[in-house]
Protein backbone atom coordinates (compact mmCIF):
# COMPACT_ATOMS: atom_id res chain seq x y z
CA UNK A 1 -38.34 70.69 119.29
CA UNK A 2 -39.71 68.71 122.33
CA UNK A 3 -42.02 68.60 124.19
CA UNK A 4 -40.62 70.35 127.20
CA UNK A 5 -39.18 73.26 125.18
CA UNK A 6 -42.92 73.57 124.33
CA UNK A 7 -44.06 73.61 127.91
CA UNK A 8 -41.41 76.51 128.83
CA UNK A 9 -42.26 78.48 125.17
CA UNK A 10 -46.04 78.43 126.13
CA UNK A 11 -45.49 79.27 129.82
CA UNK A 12 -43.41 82.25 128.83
CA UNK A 13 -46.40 83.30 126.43
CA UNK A 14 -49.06 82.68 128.78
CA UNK A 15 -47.47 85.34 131.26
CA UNK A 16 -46.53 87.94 128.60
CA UNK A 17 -50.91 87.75 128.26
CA UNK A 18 -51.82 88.72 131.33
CA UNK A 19 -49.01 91.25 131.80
CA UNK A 20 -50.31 92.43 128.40
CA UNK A 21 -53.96 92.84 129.70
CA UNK A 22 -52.89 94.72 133.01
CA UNK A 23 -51.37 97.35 130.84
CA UNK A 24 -48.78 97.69 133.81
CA UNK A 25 -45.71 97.04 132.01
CA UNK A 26 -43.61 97.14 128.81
CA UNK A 27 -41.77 95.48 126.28
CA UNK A 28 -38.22 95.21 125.41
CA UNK A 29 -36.51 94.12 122.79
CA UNK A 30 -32.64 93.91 122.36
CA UNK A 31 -28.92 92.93 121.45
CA UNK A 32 -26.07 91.98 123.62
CA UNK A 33 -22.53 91.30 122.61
CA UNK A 34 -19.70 90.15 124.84
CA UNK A 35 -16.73 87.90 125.63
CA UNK A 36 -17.87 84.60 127.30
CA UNK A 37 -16.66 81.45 128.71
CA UNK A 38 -17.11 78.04 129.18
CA UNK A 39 -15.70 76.80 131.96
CA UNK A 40 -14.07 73.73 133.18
CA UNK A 41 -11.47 73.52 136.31
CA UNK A 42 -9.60 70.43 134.83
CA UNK A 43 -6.10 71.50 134.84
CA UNK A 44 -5.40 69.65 131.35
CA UNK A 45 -7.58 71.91 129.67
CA UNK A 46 -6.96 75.47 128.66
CA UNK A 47 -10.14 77.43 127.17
CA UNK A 48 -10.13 81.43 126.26
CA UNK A 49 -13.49 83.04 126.25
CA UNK A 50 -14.15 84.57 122.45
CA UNK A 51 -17.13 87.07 121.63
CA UNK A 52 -20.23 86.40 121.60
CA UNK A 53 -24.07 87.38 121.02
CA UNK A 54 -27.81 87.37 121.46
CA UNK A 55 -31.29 88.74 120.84
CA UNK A 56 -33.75 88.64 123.11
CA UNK A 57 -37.34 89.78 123.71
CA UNK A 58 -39.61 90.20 127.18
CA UNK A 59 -41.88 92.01 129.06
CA UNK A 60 -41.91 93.69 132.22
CA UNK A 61 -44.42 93.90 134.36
CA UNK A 62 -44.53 97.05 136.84
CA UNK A 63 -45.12 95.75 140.47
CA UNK A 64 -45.18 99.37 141.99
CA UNK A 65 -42.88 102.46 140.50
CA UNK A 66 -39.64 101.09 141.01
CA UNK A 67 -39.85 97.26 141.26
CA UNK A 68 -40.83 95.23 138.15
CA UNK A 69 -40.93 91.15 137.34
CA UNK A 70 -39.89 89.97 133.90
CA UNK A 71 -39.30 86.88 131.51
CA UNK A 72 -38.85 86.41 127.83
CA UNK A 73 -36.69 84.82 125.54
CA UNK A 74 -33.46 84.75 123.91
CA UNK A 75 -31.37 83.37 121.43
CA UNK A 76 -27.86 83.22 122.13
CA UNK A 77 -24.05 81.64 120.27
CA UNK A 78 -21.14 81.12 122.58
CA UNK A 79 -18.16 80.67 121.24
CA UNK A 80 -14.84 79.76 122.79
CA UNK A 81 -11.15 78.00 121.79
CA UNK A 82 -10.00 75.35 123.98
CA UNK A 83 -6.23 73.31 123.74
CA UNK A 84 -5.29 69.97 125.89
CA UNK A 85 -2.32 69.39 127.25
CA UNK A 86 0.15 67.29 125.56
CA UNK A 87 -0.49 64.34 127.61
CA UNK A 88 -1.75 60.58 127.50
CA UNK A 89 -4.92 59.84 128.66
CA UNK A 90 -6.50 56.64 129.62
CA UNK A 91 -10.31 54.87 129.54
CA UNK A 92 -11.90 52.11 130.42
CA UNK A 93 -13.03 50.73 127.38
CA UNK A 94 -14.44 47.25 126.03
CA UNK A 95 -13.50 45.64 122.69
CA UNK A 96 -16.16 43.97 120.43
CA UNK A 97 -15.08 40.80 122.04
CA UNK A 98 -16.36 41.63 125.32
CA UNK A 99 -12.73 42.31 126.67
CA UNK A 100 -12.18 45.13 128.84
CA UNK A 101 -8.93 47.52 128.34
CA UNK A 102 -7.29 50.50 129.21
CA UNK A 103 -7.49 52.86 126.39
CA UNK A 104 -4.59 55.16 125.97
CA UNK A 105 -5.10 58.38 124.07
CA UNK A 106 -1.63 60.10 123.21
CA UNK A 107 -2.59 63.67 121.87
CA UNK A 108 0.00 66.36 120.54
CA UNK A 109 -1.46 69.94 119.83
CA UNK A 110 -4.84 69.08 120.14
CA UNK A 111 -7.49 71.86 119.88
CA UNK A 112 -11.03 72.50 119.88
CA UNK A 113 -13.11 75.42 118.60
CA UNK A 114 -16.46 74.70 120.29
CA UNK A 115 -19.89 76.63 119.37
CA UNK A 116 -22.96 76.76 121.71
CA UNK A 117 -26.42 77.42 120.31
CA UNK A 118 -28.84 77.98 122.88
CA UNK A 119 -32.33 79.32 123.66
CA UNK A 120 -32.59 81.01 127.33
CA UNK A 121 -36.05 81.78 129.44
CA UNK A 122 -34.87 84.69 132.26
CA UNK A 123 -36.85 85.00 135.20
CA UNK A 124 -35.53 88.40 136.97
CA UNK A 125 -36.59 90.75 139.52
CA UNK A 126 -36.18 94.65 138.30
CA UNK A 127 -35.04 97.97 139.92
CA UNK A 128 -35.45 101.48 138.41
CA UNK A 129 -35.29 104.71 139.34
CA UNK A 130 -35.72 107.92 137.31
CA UNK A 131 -32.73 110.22 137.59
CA UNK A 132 -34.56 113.22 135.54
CA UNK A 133 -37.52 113.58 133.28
CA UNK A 134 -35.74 111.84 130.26
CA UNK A 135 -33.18 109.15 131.82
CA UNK A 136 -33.73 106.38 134.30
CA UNK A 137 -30.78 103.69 136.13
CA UNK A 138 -32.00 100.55 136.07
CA UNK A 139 -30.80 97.13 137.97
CA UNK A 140 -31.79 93.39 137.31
CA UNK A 141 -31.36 89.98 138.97
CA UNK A 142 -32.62 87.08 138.36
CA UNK A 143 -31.95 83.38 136.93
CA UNK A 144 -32.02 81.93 133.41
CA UNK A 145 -32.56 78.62 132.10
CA UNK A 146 -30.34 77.54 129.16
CA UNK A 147 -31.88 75.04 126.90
CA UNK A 148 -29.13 74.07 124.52
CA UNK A 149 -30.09 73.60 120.75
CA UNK A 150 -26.36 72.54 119.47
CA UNK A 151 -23.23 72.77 120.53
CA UNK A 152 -20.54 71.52 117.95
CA UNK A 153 -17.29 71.59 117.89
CA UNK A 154 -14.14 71.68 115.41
CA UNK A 155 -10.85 69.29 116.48
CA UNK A 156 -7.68 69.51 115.18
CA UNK A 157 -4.42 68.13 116.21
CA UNK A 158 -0.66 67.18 115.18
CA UNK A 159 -0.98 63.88 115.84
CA UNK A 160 -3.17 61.82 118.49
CA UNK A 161 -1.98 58.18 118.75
CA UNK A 162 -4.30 55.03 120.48
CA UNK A 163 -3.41 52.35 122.09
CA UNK A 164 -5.04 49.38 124.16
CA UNK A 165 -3.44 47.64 127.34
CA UNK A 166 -5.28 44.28 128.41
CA UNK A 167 -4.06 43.69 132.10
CA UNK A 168 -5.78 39.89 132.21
CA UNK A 169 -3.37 39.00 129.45
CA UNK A 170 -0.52 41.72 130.12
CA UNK A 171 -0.81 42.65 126.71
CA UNK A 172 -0.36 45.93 124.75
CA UNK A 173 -1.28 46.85 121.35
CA UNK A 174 0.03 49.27 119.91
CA UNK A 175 -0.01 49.60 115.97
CA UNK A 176 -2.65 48.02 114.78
CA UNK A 177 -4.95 50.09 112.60
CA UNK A 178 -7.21 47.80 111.62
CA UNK A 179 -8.54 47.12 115.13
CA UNK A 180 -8.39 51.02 116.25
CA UNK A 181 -4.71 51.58 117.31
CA UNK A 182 -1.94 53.60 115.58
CA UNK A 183 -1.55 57.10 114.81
CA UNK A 184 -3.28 59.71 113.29
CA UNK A 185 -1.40 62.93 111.98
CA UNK A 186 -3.06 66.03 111.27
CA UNK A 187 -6.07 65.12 112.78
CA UNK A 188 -9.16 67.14 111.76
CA UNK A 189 -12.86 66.00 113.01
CA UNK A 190 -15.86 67.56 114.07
CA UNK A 191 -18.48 66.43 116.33
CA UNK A 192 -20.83 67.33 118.35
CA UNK A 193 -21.91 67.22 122.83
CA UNK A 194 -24.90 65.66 123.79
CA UNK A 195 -26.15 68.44 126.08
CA UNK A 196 -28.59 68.72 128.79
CA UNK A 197 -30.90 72.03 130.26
CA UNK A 198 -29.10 73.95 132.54
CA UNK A 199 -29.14 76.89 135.01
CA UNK A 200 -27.58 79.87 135.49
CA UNK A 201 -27.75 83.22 137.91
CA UNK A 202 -27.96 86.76 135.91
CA UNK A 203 -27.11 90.63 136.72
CA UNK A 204 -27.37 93.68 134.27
CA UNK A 205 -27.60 97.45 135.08
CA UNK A 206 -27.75 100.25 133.08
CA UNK A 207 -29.37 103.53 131.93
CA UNK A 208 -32.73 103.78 130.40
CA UNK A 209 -33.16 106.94 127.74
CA UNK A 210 -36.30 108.07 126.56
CA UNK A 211 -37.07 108.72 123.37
CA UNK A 212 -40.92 110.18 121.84
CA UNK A 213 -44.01 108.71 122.68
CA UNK A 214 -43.65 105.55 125.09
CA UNK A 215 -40.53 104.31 123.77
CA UNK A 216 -37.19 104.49 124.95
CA UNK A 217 -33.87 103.01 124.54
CA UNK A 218 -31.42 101.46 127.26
CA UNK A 219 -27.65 100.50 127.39
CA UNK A 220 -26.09 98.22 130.02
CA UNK A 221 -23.88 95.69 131.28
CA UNK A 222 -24.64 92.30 132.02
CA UNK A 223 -23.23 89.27 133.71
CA UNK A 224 -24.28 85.65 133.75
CA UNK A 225 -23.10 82.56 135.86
CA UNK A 226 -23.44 78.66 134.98
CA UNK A 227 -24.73 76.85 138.14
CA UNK A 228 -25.10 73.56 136.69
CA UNK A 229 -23.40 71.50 133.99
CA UNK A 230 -24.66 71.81 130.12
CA UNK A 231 -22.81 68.93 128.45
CA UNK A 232 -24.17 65.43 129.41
CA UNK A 233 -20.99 63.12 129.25
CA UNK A 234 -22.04 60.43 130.91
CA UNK A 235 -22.73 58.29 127.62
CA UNK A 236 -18.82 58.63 126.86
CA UNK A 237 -15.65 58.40 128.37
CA UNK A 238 -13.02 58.92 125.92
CA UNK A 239 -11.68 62.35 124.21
CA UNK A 240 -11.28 60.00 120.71
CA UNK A 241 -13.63 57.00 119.86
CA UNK A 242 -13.01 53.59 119.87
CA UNK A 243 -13.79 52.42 116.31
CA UNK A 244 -12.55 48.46 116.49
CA UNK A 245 -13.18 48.04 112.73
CA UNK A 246 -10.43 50.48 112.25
CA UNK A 247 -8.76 53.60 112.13
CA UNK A 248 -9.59 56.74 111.67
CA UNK A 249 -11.02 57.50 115.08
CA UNK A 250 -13.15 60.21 115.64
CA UNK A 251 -12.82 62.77 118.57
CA UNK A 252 -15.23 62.68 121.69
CA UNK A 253 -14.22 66.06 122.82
CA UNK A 254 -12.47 67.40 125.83
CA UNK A 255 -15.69 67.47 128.11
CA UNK A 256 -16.25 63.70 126.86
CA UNK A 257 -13.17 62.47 128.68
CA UNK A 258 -14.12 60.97 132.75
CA UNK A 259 -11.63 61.79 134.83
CA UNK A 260 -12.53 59.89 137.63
CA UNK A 261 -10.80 57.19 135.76
């Protein structure tokens, strides 16, 4: 844990005190469940949202009777399939000779099955209003911020073949397996995204039902939206590594890959 998860742990603590001390507010505890994805507009790659889940826990604290503030934490697992394109791809890459080359990455069913562990910290402003004596509609929004604790991922492919092109010396290489280039077949890897805090905007309504003595339960629909980027590629370049002593090469991932280049 580091230190700034600390800092945003102890914060969240520090307000659920003084809401706790006002006696103004309540506690919730819960489950969600839903289909999620993580996107990426690069036409190459093709991801499907799968289900997901998370348990959180919060306080809200009761600005007048229909307006409340509240913050927590959760614990959430995204999951989600992704396939590339049958395509060649190239990178900038230097061999352990200090030569620079273009590094092409022929892939042919290639696949990932990527899962995101993550704690979140919402910040959101609440609405609710009491329809009768016993039920209550209820509307948030607010912002979250996503502190990623692992996301790993599964590869597997037909067949994903290397090669290296040298344009000082005009020179292609491909089959040499003992400096990194050749094929693979039925390629199988995992690996894991170096991964970076992020943001994102959140919505959720529902219906609040109460139930004896001061609790209650509540069902509802939420909806949350990445506004910044959790996967910090800029330490790679590649979808598959360049390992000069020799194949096998292991895979990058599809988010690894710049395609600036």
């Amino acid at each position: 844990m580091n230190n700034r998860f600390k800092n945003i742990v102890f914060a969240t603590f520090f307000i659920f005190s003084n809401m706790i001390f006002a006696q103004k507010g309540s506690f919730y505890v819960s489950v969600q469940a839903g289909t999620n994805k993580i996107e990426d507009t690069t036409p190459f790659i093709v991801d499907s949202g799968a289900f997901s889940g998370s348990i959180k826990a919060g306080y809200i604290y009761n600005l007048n009777a229909v307006f409340g503030i509240g913050t927590g934490i959760e614990y959430m697992q995204y999951k989600q399939d992704v396939n590339l394109n049958n395509n060649t791809y190239t990178s900038v890459m230097v061999d352990d000779t200090g030569s620079a080359f273009l590094y092409n990455q022929e892939v042919s069913g290639y696949s990932e099955r990527q899962t995101l562990n993550a704690f979140q910290v919402p910040l959101f402003i609440q609405y609710k209003k009491e329809l009768n004596a016993t039920n209550s509609f209820y509307f948030r929004i607010g912002g979250k911020l996503l502190i990623p604790s692992k996301f790993k991922f599964n590869a597997n492919a037909n067949s994903i073949t290397t090669s290296g092109y040298y344009p000082d010396f005009n020179l292609e290489i491909t089959n040499l397996p003992s400096n990194g280039f050749g094929t693979q077949r039925d390629f199988q890897e995992s690996n894991t995204y170096k991964t970076k805090l992020a943001y994102m905007a959140s919505t959720e309504l529902g219906f609040d039902f109460k139930l004896k003595g001061m609790n209650s339960i509540y069902v509802g629909m939420f909806f949350d939206y990445g506004l910044s980027n959790v996967v910090d590629n800029s330490d790679s370049n590649s979808i598959v590594t360049y390992n000069p002593s020799g194949l096998p090469n292991n895979s990058n991932g599809v988010y690894s890959y710049n395609k600036d280049i």
